[in-house]
Protein backbone atom coordinates (compact mmCIF):
# COMPACT_ATOMS: atom_id res chain seq x y z
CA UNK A 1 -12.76 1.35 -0.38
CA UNK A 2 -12.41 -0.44 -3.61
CA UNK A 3 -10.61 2.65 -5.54
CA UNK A 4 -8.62 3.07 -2.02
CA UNK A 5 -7.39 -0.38 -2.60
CA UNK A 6 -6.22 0.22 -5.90
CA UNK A 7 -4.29 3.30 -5.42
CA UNK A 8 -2.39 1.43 -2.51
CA UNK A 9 -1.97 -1.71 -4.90
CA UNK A 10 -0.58 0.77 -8.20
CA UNK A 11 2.24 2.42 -5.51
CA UNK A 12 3.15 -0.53 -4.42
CA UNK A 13 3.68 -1.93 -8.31
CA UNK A 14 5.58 1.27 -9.53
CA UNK A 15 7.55 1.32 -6.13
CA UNK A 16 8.58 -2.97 -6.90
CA UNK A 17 8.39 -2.96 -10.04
CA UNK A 18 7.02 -5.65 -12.34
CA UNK A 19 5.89 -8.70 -11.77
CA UNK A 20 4.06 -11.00 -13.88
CA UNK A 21 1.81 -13.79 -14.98
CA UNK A 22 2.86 -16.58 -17.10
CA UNK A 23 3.50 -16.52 -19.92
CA UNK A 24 0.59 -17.51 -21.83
CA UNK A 25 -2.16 -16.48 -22.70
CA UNK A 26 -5.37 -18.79 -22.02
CA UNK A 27 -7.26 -20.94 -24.51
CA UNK A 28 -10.81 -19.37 -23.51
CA UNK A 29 -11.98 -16.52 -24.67
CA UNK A 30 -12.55 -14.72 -27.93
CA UNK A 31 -10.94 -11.77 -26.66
CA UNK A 32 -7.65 -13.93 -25.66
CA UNK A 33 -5.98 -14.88 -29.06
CA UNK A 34 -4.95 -12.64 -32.08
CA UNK A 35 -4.49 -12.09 -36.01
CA UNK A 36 -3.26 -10.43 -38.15
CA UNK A 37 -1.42 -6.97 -37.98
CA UNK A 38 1.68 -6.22 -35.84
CA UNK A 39 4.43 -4.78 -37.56
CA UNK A 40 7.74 -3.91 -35.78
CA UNK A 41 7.93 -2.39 -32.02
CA UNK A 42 3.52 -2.07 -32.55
CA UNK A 43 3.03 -0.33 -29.01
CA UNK A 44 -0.41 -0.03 -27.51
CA UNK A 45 -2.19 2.84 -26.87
CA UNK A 46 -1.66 2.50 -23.21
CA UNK A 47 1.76 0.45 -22.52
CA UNK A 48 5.06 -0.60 -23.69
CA UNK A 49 4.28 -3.50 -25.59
CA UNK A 50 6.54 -3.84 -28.33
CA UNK A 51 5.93 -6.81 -31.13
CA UNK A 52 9.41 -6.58 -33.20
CA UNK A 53 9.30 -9.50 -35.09
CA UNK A 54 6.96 -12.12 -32.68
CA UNK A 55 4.57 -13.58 -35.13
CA UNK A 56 2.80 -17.38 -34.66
CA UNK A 57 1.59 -19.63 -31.86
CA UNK A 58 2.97 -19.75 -28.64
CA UNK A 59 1.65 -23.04 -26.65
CA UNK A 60 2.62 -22.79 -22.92
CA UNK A 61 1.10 -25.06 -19.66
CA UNK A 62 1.29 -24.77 -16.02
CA UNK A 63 0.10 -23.32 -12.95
CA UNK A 64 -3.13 -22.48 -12.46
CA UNK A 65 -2.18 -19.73 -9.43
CA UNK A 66 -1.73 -17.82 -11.97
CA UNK A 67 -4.29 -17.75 -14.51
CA UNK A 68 -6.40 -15.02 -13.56
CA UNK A 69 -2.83 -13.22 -14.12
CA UNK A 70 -3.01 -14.45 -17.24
CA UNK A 71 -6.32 -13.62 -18.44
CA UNK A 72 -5.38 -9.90 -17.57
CA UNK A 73 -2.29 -9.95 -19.94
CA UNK A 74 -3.67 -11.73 -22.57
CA UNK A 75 -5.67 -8.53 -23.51
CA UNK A 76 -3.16 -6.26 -23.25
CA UNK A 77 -0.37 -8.05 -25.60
CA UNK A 78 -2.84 -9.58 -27.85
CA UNK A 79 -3.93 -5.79 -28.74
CA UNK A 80 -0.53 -4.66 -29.53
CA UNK A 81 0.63 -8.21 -31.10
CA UNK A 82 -2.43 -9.11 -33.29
CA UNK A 83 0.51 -11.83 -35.12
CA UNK A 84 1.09 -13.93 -31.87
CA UNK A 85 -1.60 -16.08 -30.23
CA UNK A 86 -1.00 -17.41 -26.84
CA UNK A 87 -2.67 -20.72 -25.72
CA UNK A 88 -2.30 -21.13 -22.09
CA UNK A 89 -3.23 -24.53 -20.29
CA UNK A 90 -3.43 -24.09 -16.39
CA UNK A 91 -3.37 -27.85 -15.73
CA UNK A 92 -1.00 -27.50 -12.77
CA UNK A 93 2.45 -27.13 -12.09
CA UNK A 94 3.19 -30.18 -12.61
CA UNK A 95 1.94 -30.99 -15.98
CA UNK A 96 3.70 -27.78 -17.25
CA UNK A 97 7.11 -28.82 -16.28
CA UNK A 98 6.57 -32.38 -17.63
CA UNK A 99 4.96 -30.49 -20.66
CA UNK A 100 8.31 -28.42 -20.59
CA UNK A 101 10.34 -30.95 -20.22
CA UNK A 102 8.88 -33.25 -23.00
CA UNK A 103 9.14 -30.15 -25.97
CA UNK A 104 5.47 -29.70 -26.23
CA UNK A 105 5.66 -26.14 -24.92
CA UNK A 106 7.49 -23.29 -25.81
CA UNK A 107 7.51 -22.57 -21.79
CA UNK A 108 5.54 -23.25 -18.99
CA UNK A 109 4.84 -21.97 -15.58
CA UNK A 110 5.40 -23.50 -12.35
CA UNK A 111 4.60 -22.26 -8.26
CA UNK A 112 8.07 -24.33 -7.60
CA UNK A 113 11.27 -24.11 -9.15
CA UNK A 114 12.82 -26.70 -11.49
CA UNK A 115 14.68 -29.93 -9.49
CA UNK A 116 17.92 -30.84 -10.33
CA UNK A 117 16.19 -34.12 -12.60
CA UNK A 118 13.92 -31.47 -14.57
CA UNK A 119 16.66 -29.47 -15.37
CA UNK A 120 18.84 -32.50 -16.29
CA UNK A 121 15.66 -33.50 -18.42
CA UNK A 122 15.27 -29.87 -19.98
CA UNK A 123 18.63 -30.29 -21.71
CA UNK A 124 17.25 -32.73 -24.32
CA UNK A 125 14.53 -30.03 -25.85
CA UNK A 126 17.16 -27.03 -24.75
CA UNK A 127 19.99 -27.57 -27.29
CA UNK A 128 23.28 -25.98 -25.76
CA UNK A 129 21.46 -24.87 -22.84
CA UNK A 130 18.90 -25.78 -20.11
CA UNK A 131 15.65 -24.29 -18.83
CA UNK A 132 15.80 -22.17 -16.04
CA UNK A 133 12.96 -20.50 -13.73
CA UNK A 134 12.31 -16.84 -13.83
CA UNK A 135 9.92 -15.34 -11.36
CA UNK A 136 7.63 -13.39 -12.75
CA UNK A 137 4.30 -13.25 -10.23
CA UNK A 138 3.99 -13.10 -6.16
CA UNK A 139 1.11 -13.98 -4.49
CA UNK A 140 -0.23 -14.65 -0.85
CA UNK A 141 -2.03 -18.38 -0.95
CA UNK A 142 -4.53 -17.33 0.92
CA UNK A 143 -6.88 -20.22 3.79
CA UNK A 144 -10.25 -20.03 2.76
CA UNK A 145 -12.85 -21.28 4.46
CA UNK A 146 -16.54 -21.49 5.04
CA UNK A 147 -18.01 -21.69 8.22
CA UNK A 148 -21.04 -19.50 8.66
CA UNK A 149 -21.69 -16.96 10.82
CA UNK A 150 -17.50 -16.58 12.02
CA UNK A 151 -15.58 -13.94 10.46
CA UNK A 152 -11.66 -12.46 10.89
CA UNK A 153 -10.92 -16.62 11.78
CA UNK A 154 -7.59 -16.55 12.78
CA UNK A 155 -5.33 -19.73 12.19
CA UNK A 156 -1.44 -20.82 12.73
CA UNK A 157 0.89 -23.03 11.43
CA UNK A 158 0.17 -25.90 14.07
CA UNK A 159 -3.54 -25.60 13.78
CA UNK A 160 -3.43 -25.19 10.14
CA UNK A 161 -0.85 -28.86 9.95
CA UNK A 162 -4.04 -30.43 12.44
CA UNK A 163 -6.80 -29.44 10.14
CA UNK A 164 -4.89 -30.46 6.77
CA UNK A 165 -3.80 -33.66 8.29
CA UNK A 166 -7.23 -34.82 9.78
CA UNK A 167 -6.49 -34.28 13.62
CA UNK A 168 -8.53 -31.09 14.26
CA UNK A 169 -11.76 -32.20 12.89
CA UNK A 170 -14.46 -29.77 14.10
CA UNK A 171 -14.68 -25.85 14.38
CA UNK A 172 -14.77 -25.89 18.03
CA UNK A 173 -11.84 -27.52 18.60
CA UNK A 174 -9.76 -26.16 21.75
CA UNK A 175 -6.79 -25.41 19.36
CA UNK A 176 -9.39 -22.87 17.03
CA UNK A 177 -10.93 -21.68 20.24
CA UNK A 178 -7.69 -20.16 21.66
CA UNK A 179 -7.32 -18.33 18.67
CA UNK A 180 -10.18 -16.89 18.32
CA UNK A 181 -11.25 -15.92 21.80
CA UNK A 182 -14.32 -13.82 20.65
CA UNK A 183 -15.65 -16.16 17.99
CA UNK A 184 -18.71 -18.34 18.11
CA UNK A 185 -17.06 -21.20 16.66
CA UNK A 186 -20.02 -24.14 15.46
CA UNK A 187 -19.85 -27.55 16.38
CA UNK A 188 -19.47 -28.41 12.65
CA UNK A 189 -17.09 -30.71 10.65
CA UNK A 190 -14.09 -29.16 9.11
CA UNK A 191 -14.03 -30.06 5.12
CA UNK A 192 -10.29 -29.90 4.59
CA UNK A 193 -9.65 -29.87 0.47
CA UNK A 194 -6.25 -30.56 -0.88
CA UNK A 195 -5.23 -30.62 -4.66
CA UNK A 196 -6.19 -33.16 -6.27
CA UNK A 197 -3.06 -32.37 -8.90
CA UNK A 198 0.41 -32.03 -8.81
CA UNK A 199 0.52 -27.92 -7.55
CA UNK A 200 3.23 -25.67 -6.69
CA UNK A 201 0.55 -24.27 -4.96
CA UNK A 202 0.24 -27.39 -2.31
CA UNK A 203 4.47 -27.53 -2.56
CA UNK A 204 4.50 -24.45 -1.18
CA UNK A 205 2.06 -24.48 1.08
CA UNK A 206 3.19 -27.76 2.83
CA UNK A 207 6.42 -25.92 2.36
CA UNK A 208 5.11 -23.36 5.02
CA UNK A 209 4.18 -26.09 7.28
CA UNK A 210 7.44 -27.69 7.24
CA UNK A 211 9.03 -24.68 8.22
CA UNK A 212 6.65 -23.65 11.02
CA UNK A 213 4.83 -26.44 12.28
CA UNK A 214 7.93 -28.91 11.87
CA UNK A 215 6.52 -31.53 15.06
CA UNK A 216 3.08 -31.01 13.64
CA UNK A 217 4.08 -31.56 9.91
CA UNK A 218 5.98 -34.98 9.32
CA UNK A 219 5.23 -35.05 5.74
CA UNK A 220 8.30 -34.20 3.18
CA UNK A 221 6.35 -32.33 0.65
CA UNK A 222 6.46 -31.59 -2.96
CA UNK A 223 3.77 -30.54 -5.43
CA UNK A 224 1.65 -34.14 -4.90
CA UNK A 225 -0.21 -34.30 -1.59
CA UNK A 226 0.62 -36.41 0.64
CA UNK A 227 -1.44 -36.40 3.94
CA UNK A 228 -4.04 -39.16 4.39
CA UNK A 229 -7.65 -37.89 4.60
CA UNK A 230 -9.35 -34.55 3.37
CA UNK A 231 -10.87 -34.02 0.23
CA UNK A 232 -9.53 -33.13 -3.10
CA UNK A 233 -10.25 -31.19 -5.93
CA UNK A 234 -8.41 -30.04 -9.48
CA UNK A 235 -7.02 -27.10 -9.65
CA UNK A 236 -7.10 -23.50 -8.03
CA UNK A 237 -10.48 -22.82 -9.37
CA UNK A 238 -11.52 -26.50 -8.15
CA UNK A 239 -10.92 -25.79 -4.42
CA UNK A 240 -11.96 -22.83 -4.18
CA UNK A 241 -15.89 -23.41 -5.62
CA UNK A 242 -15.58 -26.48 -3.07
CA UNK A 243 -14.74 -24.04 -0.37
CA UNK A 244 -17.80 -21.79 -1.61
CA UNK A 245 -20.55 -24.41 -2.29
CA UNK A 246 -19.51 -26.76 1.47
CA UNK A 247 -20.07 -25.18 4.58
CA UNK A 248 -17.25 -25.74 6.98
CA UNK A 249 -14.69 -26.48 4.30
CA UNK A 250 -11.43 -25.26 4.49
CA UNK A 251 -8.77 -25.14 1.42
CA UNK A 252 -5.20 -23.28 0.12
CA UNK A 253 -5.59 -21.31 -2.98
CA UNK A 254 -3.62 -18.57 -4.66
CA UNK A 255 -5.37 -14.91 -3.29
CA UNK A 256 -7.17 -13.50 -6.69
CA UNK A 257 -9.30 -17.29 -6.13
CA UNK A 258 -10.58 -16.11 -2.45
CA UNK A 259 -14.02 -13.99 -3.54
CA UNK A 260 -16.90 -14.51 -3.85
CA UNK A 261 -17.99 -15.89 -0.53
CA UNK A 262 -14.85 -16.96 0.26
CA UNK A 263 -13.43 -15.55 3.61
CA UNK A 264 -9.67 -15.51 3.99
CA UNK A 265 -8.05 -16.60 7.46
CA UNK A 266 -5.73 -14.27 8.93
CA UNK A 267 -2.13 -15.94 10.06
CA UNK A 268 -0.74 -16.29 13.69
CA UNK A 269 2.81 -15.86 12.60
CA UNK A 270 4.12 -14.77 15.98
CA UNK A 271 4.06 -10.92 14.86
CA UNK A 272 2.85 -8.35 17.23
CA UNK A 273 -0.76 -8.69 15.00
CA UNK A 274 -2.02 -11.65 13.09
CA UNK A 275 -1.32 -11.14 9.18
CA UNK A 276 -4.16 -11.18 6.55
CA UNK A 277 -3.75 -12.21 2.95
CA UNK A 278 -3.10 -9.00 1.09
CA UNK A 279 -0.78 -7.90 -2.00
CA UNK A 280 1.25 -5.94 0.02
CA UNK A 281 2.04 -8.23 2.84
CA UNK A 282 3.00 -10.91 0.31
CA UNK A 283 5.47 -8.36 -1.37
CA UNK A 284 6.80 -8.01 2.04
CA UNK A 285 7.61 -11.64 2.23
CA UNK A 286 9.11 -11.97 -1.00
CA UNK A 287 11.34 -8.97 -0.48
CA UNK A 288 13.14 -11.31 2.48
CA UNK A 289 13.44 -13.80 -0.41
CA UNK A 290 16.90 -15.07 -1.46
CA UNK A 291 18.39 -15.87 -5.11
CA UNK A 292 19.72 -18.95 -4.85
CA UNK A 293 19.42 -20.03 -8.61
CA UNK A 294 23.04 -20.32 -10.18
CA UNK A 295 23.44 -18.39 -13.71
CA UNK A 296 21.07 -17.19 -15.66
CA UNK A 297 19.01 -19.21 -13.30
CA UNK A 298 16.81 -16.81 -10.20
CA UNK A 299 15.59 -19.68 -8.19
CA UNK A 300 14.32 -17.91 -5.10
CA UNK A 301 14.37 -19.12 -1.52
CA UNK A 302 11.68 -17.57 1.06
CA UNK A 303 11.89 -17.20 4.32
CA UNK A 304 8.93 -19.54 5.69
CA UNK A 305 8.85 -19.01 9.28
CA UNK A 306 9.55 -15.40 9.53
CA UNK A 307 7.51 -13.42 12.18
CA UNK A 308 7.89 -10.06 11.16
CA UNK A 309 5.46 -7.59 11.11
CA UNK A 310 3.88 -7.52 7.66
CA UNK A 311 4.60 -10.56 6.44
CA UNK A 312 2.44 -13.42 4.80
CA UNK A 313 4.30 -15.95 4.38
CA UNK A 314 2.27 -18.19 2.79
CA UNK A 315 3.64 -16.88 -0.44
CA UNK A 316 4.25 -18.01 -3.67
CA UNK A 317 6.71 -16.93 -7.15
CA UNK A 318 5.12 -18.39 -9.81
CA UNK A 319 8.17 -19.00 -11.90
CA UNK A 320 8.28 -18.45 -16.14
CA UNK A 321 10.52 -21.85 -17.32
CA UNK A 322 11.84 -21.10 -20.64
CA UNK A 323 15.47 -22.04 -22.17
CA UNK A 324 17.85 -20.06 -21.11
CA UNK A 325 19.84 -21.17 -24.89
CA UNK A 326 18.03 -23.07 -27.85
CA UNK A 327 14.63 -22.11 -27.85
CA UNK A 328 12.65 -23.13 -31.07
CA UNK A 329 13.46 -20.05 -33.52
CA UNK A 330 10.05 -20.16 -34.79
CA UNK A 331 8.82 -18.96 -31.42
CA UNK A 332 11.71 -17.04 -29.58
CA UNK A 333 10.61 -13.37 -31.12
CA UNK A 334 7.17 -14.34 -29.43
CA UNK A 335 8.34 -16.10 -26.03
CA UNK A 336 10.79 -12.62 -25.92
CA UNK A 337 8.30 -10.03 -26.78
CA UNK A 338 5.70 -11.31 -24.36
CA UNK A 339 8.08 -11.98 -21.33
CA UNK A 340 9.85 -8.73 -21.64
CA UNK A 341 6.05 -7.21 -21.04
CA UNK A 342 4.84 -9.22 -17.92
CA UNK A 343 8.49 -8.21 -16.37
CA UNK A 344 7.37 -4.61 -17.53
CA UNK A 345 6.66 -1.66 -15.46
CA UNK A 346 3.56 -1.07 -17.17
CA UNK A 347 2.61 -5.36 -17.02
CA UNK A 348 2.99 -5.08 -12.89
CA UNK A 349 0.30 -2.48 -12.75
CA UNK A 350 -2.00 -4.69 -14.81
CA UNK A 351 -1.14 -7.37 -12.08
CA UNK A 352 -1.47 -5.43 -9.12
CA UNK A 353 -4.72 -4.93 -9.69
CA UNK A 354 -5.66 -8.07 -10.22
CA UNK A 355 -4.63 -9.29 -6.80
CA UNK A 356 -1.07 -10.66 -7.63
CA UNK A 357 2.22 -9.32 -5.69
CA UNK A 358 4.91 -7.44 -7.75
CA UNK A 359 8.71 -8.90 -7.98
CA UNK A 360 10.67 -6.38 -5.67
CA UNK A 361 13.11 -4.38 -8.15
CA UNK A 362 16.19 -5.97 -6.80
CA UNK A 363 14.90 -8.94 -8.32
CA UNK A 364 13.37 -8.28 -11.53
CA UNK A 365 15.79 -6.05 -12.66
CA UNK A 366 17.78 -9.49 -13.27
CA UNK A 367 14.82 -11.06 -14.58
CA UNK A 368 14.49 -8.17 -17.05
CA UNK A 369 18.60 -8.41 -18.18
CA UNK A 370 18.13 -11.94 -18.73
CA UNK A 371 14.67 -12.29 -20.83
CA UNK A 372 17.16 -10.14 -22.84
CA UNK A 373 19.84 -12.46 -23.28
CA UNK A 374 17.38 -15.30 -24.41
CA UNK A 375 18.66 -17.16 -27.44
């Protein structure tokens, strides 16, 4: 099954071509940082990683969806680029923007794209230019939960808005029951776990609720929570071992997060089947996705509320946010080098099989032309 699952997962990359993780690489791990030895267009053994003249430390902050993402690339270009070390933080969306914004990073990546303020504020560390998002990584945020004994739980947008906002508050509850007609459903408390930090992840999952639970979701969104009640917890990695360790909790978490005793809901999207979780219904979602970025920015806008067959939309683009003009010269070679790979043919099929959702061509094609044009 496992080797079935990666065949269908490397079609899918070489058929959407490239996709990718942030862009940096993450403080742990021996294996994660380089020295010395890259000369000019180095290539490793096995892709298309080419050094030119990247040398130095690259510092870069963000989202935490994509981390595991990370962790995959950081062995691959650290091979070919033994002159560049990448130190990743994943302390959020939110702190990588601000991070960004303040000219402590030489990018950062973010589950939501730049506001109109954080551009305005990008201007003062982007001389003659501004930063702008590129999306490099798609991914399903998968519902975990924990609730013993129930398996293929099946969830919708106005149950999910009732659980996450403290009005469904047991397992049993009539709304759970009707979707799950089958299910021995326990007469145990739900454990609802928000982010404790400012996430793109929680921005776009409230963003999902706002779009198809609209009377069930009053709440306005954005990367801080804002519901009363639940429980919270930092980070991706944060909910998730909450999820694992509490029986009937519940949480939101990016897909490659949901193992490990972690059960993924399937969604009630109004298709002609309910919708799991998976790569390849996320890609499906993303392809419905429209640029709405102006210049060299790709901005995307999804499609919430779509019922079609296929599609998850409880998606995310984790978005690269680098200047678009005046990057630090000292690091441009570097920032260039390493996000023409993750935008890569041969960087999607590292990300595929980790989980992540490839960039459909249409769109990174652009991404690809303007990585290019970086200055």
């Amino acid at each position: 099954m496992k080797l079935q699952r990666k065949n269908r997962l490397r079609a899918l990359s070489l058929g959407a071509v490239a996709v990718s993780g942030a862009l940096a690489l993450t403080a742990c791990g021996s294996d994660d940082t380089g020295s010395s030895g890259s000369g000019d267009s180095t290539t490793a053994a096995n892709s298309s990683i080419k050094c030119d003249d990247a040398k130095g430390q690259l510092l870069a902050n963000g989202s935490s969806a994509q981390k595991n993402a990370i962790d995959a690339w950081v062995k691959q270009f650290s091979t070919a680029c033994k002159d560049v070390q990448i130190n990743y933080k994943s302390e959020g969306s939110g702190a990588g923007v601000t991070a960004f914004t303040q000219g402590q990073v030489a990018f950062a990546g973010s589950d939501s794209a730049l506001k109109p303020e954080e551009v305005t504020a990008s201007k003062e560390v982007c001389k003659d230019g501004q930063g702008i998002d590129l999306p490099m990584v798609g991914g399903p945020i998968a519902v975990g939960y924990n609730v013993p004994g129930v398996e293929g739980l099946v969830l919708d947008s106005k149950t999910l808005a009732g659980i996450f906002d403290s009005k469904i508050t047991k397992w049993n509850d009539a709304a759970i029951k009707k979707l799950n007609p089958d299910a021995t459903l326990p007469n145990l408390k739900i454990q609802a776990f928000h982010r404790s930090d400012e996430s793109g992840t929680t921005d776009n999952f409230t963003k999902y609720l706002i779009a198809a639970a609209p009377d069930q979701w009053k709440y306005e969104g954005g990367k801080a929570w804002q519901a009363k009640g639940g429980q919270s917890a930092a980070g991706s990695s944060g909910v998730a071992q909450q999820v694992k360790e509490v029986p009937g909790a519940i949480s939101y978490m990016e897909l490659s997060y949901a193992k490990d005793g972690i059960t993924a809901a399937k969604l009630d999207t109004g298709a002609s089947a309910p919708v799991e979780a998976t790569v390849e219904n996320a890609t499906t979602a993303i392809a419905d996705a429209k640029v709405v970025g102006t210049g060299a920015d790709l901005a995307l806008e999804l499609n919430r509320a779509t019922k079609a067959d296929g599609a998850y939309p409880i998606t995310l683009v984790t978005y690269e946010i680098v200047c678009d003009k005046g990057n630090k010269a000292e690091t441009l070679a570097a920032t260039k080098a390493f996000l023409t790979y993750i935008a890569s043919e041969d960087g999607q099929k590292v990300l595929a099989e980790n989980d992540y959702a490839p960039i459909p061509e249409e769109i990174i094609a652009k991404v690809r032309t303007t990585v290019a044009s970086l200055s």
